[in-house]
Protein backbone atom coordinates (compact mmCIF):
# COMPACT_ATOMS: atom_id res chain seq x y z
CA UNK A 1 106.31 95.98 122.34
CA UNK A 2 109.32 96.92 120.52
CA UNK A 3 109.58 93.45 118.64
CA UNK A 4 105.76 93.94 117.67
CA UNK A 5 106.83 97.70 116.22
CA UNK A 6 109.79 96.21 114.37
CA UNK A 7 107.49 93.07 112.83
CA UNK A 8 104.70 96.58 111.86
CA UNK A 9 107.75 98.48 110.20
CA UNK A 10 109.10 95.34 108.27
CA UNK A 11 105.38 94.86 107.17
CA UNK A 12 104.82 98.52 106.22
CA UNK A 13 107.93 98.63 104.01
CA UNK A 14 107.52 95.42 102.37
CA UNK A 15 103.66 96.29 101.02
CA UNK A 16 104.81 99.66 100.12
CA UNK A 17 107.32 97.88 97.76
CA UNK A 18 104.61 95.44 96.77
CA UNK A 19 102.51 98.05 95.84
CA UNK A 20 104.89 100.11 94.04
CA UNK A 21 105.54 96.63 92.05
CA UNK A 22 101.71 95.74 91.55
CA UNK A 23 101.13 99.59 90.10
CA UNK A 24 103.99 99.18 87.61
CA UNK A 25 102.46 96.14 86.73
CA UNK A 26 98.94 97.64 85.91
CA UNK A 27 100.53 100.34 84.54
CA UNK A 28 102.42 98.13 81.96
CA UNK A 29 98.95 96.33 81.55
CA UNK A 30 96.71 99.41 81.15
CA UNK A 31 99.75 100.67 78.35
CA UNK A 32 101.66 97.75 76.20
CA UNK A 33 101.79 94.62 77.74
CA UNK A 34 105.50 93.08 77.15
CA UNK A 35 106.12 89.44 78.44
CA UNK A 36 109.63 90.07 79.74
CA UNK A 37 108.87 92.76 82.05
CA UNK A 38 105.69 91.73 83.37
CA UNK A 39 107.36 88.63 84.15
CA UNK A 40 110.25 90.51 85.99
CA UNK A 41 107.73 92.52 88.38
CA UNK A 42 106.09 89.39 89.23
CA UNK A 43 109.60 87.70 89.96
CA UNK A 44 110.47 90.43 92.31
CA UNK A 45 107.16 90.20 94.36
CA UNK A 46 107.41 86.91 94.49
CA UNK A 47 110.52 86.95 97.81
CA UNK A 48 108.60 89.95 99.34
CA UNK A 49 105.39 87.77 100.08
CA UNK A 50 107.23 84.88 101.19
CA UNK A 51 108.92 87.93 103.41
CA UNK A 52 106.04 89.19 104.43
CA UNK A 53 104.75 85.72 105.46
CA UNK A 54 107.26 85.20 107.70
CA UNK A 55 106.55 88.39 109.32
CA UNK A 56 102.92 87.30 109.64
CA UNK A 57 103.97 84.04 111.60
CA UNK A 58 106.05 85.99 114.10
CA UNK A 59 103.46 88.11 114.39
CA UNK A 60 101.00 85.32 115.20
CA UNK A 61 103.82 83.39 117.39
CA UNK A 62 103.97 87.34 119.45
CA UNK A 63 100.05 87.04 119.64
CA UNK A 64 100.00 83.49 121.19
CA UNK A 65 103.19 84.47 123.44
CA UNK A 66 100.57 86.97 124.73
CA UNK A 67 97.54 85.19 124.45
CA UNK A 68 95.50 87.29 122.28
CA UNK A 69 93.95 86.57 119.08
CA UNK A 70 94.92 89.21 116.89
CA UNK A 71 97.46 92.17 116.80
CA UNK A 72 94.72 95.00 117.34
CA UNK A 73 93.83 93.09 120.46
CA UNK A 74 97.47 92.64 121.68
CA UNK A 75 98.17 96.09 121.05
CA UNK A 76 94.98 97.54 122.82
CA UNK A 77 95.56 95.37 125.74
CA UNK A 78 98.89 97.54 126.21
CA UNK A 79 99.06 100.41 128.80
CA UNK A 80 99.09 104.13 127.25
CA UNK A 81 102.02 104.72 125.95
CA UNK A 82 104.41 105.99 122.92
CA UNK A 83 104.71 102.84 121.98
CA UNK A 84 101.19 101.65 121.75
CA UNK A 85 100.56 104.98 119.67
CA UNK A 86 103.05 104.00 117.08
CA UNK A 87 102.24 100.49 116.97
CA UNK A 88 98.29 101.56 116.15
CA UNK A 89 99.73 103.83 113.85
CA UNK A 90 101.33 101.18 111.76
CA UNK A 91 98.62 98.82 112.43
CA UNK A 92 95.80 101.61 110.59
CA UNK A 93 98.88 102.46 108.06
CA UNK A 94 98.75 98.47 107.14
CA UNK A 95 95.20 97.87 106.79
CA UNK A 96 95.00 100.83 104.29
CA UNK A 97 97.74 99.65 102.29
CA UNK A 98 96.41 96.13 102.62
CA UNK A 99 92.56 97.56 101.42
CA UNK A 100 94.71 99.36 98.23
CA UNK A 101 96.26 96.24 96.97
CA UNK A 102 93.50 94.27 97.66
CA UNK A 103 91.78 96.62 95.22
CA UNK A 104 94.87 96.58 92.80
CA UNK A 105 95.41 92.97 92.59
CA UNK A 106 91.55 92.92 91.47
CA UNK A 107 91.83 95.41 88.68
CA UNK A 108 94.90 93.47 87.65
CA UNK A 109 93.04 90.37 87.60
CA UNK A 110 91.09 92.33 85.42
CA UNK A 111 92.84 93.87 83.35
CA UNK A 112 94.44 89.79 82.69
CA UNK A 113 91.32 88.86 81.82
CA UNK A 114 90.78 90.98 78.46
CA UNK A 115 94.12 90.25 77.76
CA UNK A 116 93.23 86.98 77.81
CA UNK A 117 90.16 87.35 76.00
CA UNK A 118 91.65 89.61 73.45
CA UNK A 119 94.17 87.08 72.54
CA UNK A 120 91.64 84.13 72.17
CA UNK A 121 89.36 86.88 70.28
CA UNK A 122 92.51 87.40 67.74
CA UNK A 123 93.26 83.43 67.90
CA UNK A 124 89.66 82.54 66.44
CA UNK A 125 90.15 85.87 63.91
CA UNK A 126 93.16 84.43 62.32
CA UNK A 127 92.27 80.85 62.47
CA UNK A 128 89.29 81.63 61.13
CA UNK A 129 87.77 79.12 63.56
CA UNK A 130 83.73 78.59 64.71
CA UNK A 131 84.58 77.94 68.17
CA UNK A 132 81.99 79.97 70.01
CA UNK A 133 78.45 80.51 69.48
CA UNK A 134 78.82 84.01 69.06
CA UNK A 135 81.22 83.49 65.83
CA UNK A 136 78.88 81.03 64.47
CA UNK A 137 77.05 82.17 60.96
CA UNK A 138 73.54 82.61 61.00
CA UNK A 139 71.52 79.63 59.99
CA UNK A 140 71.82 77.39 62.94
CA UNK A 141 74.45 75.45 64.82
CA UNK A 142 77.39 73.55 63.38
CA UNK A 143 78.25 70.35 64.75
CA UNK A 144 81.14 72.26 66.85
CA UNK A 145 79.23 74.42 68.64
CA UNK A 146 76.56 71.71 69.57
CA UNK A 147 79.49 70.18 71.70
CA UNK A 148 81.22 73.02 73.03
CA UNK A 149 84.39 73.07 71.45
CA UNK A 150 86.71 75.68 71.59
CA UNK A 151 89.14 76.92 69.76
CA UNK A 152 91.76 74.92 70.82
CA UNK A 153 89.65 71.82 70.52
CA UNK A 154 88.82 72.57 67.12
CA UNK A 155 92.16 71.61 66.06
CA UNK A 156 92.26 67.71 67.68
């Protein structure tokens, strides 16, 4: 039980710092977006998930040592005791934190997104390119936006 509590606390710690990391970078999204620091968050989550998956296989390898499926199963299974406390303790103080950056990594996606579309928006502004139907002048459809092109296609 006390290798399954040490695997929890290693888990804990490392999505706390993940989600201190993935709130900076929303933060920096929501505010100014800068290239060079955005790309040094990401760098630095990058060794805490393949951290946190090793965790996860010794977690599984402690489940099938065991034989049960999951950890809340392993840890039920286990006679009243401090230990089994703590460990469901951890185990509910994981899920949240899991829930929360499942959330945050959504809104980031987001919040990528109309970067993304903001830049292509500026793109076909200073270009000065028909690339989408909703650019095109009224009168009907150039021979662009009969085939789809885009903005970078527009240039080939």
């Amino acid at each position: 039980m006390q290798e399954l509590i040490q695997l929890l606390r290693q888990q804990l710690i490392l999505l706390k710092r993940i989600a201190e990391l993935m709130g900076n970078l929303k933060k920096m999204l929501r505010d100014k977006p800068s290239g060079d620091q955005m790309v040094e968050i990401v760098n630095a989550i990058e060794p805490l998930m393949k951290d946190i998956d090793k965790i996860l296989q010794g977690q599984s390898e402690l489940c099938k040592k065991y034989g049960a499926d999951h950890l809340e199963m392993l840890v039920s299974a286990q006679q009243d005791s401090v230990e089994k406390y703590v460990a469901l303790r951890l185990l509910s103080q994981i899920n949240e934190l899991q829930k929360n950056l499942k959330t945050g990594i959504f809104s980031t996606a987001h919040l990528l997104d109309k970067e993304n579309k903001f830049i292509k928006y500026n793109l076909n502004v200073l270009t000065q390119v028909k690339a989408n139907p909703i650019y095109k002048p009224p009168g009907g459809e150039d021979a662009e936006t009969r085939r789809g092109n885009t903005i970078f296609d527009a240039s080939c």
